[in-house]
C-alpha atoms as a PDB file:
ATOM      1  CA  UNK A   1       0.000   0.000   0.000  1.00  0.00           C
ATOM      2  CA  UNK A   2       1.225   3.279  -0.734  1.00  0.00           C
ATOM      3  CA  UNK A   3       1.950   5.689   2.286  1.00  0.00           C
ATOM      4  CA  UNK A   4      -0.683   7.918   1.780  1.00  0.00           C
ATOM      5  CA  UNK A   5      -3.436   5.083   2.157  1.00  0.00           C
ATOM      6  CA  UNK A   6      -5.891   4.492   4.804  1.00  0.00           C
ATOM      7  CA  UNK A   7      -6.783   1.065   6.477  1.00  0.00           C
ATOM      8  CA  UNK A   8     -10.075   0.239   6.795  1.00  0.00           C
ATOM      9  CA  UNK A   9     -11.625  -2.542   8.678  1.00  0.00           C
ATOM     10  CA  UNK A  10     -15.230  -3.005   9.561  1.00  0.00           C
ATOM     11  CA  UNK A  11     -15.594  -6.777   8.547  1.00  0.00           C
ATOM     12  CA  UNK A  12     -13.254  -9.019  11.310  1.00  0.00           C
ATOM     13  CA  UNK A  13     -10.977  -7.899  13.801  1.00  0.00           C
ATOM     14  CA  UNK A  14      -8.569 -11.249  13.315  1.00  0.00           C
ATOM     15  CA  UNK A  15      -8.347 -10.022   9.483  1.00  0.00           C
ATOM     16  CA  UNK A  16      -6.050  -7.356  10.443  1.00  0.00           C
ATOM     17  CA  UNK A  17      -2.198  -7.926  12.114  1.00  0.00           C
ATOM     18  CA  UNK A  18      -2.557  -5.226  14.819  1.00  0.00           C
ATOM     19  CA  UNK A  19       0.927  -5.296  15.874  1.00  0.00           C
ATOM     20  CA  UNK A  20       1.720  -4.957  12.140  1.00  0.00           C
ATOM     21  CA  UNK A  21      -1.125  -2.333  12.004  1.00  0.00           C
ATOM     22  CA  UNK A  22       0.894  -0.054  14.757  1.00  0.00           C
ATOM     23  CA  UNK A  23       4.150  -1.218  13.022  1.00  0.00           C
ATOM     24  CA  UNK A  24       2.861   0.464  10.136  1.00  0.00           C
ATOM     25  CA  UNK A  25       1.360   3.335  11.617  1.00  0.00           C
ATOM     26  CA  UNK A  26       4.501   4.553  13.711  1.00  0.00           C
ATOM     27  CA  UNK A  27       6.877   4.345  10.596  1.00  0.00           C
ATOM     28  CA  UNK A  28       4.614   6.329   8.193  1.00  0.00           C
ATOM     29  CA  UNK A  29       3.968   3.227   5.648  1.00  0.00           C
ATOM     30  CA  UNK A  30       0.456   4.250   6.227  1.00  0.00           C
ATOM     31  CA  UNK A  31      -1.600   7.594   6.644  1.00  0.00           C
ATOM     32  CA  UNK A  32      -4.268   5.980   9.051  1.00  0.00           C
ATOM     33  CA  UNK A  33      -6.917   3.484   9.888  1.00  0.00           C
ATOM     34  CA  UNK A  34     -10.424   3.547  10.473  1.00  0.00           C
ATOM     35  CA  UNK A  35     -11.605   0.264  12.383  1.00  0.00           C
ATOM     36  CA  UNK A  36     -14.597  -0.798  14.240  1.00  0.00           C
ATOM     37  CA  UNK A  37     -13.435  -4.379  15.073  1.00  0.00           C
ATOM     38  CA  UNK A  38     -10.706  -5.738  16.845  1.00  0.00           C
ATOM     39  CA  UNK A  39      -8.364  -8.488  17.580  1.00  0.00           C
ATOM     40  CA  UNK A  40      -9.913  -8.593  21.528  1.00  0.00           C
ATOM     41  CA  UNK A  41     -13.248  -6.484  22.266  1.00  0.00           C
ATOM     42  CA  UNK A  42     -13.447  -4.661  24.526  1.00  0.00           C
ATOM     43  CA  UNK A  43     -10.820  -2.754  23.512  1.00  0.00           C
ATOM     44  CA  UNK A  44      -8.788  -1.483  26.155  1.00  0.00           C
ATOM     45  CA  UNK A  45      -7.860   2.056  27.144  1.00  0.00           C
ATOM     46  CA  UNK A  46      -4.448   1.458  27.202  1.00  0.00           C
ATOM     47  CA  UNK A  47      -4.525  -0.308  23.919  1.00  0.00           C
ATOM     48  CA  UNK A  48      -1.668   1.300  21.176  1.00  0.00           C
ATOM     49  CA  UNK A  49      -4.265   1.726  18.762  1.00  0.00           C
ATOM     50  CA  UNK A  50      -5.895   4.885  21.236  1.00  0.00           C
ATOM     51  CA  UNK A  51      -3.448   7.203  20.850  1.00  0.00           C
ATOM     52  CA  UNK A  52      -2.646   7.772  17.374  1.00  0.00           C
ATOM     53  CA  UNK A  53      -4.029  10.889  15.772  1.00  0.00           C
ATOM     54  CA  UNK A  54      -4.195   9.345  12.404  1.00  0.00           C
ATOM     55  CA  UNK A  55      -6.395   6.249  13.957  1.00  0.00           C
ATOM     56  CA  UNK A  56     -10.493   6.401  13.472  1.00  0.00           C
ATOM     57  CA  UNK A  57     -12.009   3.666  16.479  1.00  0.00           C
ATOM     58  CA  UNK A  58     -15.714   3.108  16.593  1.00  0.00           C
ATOM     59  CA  UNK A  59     -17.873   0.686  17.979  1.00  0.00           C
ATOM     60  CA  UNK A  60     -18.906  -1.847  15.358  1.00  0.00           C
ATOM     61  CA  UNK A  61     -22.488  -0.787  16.033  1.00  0.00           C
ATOM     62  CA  UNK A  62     -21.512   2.337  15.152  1.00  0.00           C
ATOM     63  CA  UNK A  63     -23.603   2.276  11.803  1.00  0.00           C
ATOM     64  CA  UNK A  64     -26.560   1.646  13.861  1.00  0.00           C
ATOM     65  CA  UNK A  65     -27.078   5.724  15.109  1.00  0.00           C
ATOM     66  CA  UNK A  66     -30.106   7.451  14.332  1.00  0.00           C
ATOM     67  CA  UNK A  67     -28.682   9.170  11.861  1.00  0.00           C
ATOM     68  CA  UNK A  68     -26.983   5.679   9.799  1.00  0.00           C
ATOM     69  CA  UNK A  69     -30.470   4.379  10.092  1.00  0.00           C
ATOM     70  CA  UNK A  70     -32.210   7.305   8.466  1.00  0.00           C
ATOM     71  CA  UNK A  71     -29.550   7.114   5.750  1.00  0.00           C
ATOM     72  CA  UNK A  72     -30.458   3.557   5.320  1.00  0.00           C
ATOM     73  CA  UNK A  73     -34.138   4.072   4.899  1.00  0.00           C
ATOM     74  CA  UNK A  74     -33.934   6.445   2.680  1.00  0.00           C
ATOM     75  CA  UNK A  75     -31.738   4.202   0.565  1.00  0.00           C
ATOM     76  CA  UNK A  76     -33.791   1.417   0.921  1.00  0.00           C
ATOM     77  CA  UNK A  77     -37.143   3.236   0.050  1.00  0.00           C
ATOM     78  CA  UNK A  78     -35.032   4.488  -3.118  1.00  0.00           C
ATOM     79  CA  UNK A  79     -33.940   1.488  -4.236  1.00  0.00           C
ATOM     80  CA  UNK A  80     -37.686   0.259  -3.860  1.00  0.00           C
ATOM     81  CA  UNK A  81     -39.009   2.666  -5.968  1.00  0.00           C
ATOM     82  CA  UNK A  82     -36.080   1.782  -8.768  1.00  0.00           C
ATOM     83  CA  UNK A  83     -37.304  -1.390  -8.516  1.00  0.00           C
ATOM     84  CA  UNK A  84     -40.967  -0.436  -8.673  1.00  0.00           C
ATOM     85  CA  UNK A  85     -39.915   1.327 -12.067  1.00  0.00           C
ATOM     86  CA  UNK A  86     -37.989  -1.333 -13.763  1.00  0.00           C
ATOM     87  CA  UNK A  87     -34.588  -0.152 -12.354  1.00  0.00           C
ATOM     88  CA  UNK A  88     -32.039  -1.918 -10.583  1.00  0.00           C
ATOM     89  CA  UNK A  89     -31.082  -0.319  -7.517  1.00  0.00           C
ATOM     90  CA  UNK A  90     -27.768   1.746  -7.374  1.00  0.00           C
ATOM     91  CA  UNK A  91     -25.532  -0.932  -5.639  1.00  0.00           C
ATOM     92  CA  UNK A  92     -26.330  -4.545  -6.107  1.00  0.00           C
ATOM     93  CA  UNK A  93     -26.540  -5.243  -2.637  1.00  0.00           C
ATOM     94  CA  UNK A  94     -28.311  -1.970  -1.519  1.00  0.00           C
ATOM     95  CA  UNK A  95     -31.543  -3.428  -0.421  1.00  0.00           C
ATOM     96  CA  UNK A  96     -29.843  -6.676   1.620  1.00  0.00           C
ATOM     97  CA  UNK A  97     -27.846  -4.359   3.352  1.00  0.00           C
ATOM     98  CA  UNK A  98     -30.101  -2.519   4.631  1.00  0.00           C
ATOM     99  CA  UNK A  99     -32.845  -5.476   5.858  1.00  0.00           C
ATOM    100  CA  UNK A 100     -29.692  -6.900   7.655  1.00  0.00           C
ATOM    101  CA  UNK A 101     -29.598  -4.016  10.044  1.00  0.00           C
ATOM    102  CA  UNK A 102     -33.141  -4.078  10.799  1.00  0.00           C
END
């Protein structure tokens, strides 16, 4: 990856090497992270991770505010309407990913 990229993870926390991760981090091979899952959850306090500037850390539920699940509603009542219409909804899986959360 080049040094200006950003890790993302919101799948699996064992899919990323988090000592790797900080490796990374500390000798500028990356520009940040965003992650929502972790190697062990909880995560704690004192956990590396915390106290990088350049690190995003949010609860995996974090999609699940008020405002995500507006967002997804409205994309959802979109992509019925497409449907309704004879279109096919803007991402394949808009619809699915949506239910899921509900």
């Amino acid at each position: 990856m080049k040094c200006t990229a950003f890790l993302i993870n919101t799948a699996r926390g064992g899919l990323v090497d988090e000592p790797a991760l900080i490796k990374a981090l500390q000798e500028g091979w990356l520009a940040g992270a965003g992650l929502d899952v972790f190697e062990r959850e909880p995560l704690e306090k004192s956990h590396p991770l915390v106290h990088f500037d350049n690190v995003v850390l949010t609860p995996h539920i974090g999609g699940l505010s008020d405002e995500g699940q507006e967002a997804c509603r409205m994309r959802l009542a979109r992509s019925i309407g497409d449907v309704l219409v004879g279109k096919w909804p803007v991402g394949p899986d808009s619809i699915t990913r949506c239910l899921r959360t509900w």
